[in-house]
C-alpha atoms as a PDB file:
ATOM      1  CA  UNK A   1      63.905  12.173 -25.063  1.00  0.00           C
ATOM      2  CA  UNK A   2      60.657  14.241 -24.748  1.00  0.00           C
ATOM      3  CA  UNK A   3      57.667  13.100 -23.907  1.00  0.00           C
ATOM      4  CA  UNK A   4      56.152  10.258 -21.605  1.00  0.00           C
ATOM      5  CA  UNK A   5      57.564   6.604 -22.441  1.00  0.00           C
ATOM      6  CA  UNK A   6      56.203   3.950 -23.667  1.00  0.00           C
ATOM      7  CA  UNK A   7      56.009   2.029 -20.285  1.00  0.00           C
ATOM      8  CA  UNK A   8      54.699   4.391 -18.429  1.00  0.00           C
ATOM      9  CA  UNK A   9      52.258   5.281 -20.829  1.00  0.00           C
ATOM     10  CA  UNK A  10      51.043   1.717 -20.973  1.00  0.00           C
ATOM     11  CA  UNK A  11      51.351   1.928 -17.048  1.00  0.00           C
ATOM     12  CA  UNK A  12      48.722   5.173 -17.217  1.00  0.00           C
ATOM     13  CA  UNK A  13      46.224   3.969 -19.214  1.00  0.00           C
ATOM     14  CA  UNK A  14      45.697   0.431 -17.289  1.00  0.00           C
ATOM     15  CA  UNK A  15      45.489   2.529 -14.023  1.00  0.00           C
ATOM     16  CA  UNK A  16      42.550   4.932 -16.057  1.00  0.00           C
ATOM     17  CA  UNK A  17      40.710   1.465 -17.570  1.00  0.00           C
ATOM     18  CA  UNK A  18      41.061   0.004 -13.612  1.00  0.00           C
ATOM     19  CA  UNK A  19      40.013   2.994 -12.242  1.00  0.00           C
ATOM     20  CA  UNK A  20      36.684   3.858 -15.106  1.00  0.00           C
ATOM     21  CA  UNK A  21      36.200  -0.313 -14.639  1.00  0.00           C
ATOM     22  CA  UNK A  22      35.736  -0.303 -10.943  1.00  0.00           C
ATOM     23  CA  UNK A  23      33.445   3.148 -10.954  1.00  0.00           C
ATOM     24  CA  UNK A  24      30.738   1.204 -13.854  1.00  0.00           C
ATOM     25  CA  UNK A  25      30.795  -1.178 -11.314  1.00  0.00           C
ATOM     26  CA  UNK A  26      29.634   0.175  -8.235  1.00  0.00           C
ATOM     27  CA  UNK A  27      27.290   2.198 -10.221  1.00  0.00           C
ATOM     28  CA  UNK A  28      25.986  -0.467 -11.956  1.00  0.00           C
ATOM     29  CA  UNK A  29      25.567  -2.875  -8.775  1.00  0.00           C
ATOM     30  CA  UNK A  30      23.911   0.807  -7.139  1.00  0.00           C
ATOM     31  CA  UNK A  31      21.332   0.868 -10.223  1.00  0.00           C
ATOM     32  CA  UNK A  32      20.546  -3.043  -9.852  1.00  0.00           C
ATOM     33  CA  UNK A  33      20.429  -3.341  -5.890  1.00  0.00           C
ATOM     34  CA  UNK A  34      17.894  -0.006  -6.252  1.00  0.00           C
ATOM     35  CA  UNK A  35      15.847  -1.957  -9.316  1.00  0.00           C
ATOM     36  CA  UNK A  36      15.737  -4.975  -7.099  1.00  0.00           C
ATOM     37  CA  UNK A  37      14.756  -3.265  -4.359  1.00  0.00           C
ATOM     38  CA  UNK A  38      11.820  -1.761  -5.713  1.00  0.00           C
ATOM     39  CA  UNK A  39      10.595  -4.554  -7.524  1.00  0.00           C
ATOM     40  CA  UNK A  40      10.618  -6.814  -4.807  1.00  0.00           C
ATOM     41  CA  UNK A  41       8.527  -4.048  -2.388  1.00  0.00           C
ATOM     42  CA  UNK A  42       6.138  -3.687  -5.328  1.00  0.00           C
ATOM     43  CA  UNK A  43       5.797  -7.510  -5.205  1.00  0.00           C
ATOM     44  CA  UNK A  44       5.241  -7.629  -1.800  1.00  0.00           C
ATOM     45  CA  UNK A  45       2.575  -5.189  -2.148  1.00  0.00           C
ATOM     46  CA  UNK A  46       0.520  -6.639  -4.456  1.00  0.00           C
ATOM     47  CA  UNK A  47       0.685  -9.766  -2.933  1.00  0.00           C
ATOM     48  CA  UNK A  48      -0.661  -8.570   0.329  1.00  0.00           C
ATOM     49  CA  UNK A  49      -3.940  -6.443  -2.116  1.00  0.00           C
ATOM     50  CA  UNK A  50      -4.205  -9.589  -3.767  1.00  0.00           C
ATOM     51  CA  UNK A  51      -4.810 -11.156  -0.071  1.00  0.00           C
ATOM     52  CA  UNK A  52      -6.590  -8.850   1.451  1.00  0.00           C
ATOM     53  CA  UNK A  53     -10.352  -8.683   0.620  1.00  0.00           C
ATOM     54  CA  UNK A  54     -13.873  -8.097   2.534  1.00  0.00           C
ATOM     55  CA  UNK A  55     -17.459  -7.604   2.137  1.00  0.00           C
ATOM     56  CA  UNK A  56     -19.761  -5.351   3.437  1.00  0.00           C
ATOM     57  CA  UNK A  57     -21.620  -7.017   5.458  1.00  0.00           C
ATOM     58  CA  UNK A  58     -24.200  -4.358   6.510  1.00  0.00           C
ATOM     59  CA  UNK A  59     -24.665  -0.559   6.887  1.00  0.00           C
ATOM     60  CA  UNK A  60     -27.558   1.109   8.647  1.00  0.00           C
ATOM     61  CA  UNK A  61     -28.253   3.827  10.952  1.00  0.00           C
ATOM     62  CA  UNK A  62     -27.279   2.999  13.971  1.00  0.00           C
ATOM     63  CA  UNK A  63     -28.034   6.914  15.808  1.00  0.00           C
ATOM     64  CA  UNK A  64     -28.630   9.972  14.142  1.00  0.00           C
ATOM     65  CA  UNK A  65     -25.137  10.445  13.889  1.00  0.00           C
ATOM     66  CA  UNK A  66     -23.686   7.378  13.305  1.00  0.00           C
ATOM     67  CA  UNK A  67     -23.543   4.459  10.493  1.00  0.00           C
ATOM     68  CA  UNK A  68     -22.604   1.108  11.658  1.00  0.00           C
ATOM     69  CA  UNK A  69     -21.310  -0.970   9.868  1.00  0.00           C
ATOM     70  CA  UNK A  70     -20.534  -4.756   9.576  1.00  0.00           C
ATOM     71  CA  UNK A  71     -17.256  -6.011   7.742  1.00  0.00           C
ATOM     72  CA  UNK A  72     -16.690  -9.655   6.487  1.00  0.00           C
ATOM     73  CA  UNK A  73     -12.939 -10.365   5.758  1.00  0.00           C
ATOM     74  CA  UNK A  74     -12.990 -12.791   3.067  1.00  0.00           C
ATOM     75  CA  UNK A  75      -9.244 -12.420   2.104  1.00  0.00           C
ATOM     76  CA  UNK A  76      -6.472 -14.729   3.666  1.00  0.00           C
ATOM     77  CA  UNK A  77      -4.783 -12.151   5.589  1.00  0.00           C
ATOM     78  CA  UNK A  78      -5.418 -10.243   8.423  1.00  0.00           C
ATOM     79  CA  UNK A  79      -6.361  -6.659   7.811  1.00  0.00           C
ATOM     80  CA  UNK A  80      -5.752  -4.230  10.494  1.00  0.00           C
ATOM     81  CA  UNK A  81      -9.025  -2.226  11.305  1.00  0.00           C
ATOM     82  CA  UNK A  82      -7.041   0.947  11.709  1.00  0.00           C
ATOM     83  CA  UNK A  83      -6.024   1.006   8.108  1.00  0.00           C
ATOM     84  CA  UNK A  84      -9.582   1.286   7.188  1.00  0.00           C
ATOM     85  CA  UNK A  85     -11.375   4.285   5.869  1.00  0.00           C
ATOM     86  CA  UNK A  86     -14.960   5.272   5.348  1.00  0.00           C
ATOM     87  CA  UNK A  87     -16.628   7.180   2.547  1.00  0.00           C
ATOM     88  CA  UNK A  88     -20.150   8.204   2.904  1.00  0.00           C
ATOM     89  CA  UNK A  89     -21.345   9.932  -0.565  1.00  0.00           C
ATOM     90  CA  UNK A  90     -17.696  10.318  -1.390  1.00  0.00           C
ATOM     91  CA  UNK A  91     -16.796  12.686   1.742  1.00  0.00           C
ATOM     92  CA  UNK A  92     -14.493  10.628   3.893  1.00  0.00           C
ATOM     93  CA  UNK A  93     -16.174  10.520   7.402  1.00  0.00           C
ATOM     94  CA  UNK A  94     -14.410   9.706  10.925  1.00  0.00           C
ATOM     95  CA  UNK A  95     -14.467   5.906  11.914  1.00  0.00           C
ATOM     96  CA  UNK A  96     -13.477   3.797  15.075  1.00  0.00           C
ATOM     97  CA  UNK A  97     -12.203   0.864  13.720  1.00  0.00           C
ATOM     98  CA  UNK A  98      -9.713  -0.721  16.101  1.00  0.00           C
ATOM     99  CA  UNK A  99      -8.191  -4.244  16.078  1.00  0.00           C
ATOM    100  CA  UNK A 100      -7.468  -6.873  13.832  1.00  0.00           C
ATOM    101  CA  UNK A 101      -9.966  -9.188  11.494  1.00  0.00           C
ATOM    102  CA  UNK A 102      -8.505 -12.304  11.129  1.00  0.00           C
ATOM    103  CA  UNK A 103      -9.618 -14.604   7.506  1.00  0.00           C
ATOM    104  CA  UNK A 104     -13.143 -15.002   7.396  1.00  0.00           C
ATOM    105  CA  UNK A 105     -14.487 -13.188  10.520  1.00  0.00           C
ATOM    106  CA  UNK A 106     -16.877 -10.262  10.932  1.00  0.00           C
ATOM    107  CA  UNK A 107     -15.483  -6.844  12.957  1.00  0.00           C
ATOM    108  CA  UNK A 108     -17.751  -3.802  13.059  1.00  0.00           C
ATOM    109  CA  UNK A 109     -17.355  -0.268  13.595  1.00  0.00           C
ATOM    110  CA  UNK A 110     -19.000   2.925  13.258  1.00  0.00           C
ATOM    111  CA  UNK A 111     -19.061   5.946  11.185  1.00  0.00           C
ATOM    112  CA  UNK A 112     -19.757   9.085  12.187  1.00  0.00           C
ATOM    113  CA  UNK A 113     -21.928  12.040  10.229  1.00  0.00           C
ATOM    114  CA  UNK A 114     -24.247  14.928  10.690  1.00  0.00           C
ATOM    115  CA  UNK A 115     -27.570  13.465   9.684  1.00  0.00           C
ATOM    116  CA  UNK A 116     -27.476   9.553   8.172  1.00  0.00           C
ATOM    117  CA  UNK A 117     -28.164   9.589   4.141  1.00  0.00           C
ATOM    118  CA  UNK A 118     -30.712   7.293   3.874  1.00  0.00           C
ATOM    119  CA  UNK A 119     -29.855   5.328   0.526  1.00  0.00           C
ATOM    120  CA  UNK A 120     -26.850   6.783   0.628  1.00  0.00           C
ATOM    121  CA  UNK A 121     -23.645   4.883  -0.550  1.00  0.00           C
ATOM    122  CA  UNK A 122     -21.221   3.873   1.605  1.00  0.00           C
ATOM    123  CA  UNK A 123     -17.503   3.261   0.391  1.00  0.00           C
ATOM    124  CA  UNK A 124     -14.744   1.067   2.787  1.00  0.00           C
ATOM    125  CA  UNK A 125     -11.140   1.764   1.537  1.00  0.00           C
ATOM    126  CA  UNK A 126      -8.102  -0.572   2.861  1.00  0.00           C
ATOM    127  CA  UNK A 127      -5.205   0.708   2.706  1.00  0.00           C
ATOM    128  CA  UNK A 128      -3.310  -2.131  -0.192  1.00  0.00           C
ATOM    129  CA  UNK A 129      -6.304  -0.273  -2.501  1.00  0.00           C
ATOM    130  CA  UNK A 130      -9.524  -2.948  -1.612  1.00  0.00           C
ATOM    131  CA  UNK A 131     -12.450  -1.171  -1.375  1.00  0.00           C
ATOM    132  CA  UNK A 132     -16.020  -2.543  -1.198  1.00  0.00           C
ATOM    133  CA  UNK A 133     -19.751  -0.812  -1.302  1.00  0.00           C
ATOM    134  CA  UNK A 134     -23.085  -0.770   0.361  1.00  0.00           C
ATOM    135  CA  UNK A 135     -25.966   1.246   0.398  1.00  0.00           C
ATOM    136  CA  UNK A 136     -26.794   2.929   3.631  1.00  0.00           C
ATOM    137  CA  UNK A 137     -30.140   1.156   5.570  1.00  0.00           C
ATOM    138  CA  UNK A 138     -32.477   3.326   7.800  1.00  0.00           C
END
């Protein structure tokens, strides 16, 4: 008798289907726990942008040298002043936002430039993506 027999044939192949079985599986449950994963941070995400919202409340020259300016959040989350950023004419300028503005309160903070562009527009970036606009009072 040559060959491999018929039981332990059978024997070989339920040991490879076992074996191929259990590697779809943890690959599979790899692919879905990283799907999840991302789809529930993305979630997360938008729900806090979706939340987060303010208005400019004002933006004038304050010194030669610096813009301040007067936020509004109107959102239902906090936003942390520290994740804002300032754009005057499109060239992001140094702030010194601190702190956190609660739902509906007014925080303030200044921007600094080499010489104040009168009419100039101001842009106020969070960091979830909400931005607002204002023109620049002297």
């Amino acid at each position: 008798m040559k060959g491999i027999s018929a039981v332990i044939a059978v024997v070989l192949i339920l040991m490879i289907t076992v074996a191929l079985a259990s590697m779809a599986y943890v690959w599979f449950t790899t692919v879905f726990r990283t799907i999840t994963t991302g789809t529930e941070e993305a979630a997360i995400g938008g729900i806090a942008a979706m939340a987060t919202k303010f208005t400019i409340e004002s933006a004038h020259n304050d010194t030669l040298t610096n813009i301040a300016v007067s936020i509004r959040n109107t959102g239902t989350t906090d936003i942390n002043m520290g994740t804002i950023a300032a754009y005057v004419n499109g060239v992001s300028k140094v702030d010194d936002a601190t702190g956190t503005l609660t739902s509906g309160n007014v925080g303030s903070f200044g921007v600094t430039v080499t010489t104040v562009p009168c009419d100039g527009i101001l842009k106020v970036t969070e960091a979830t993506g909400y931005e607002a606009y204002a023109t620049i009072k002297c």
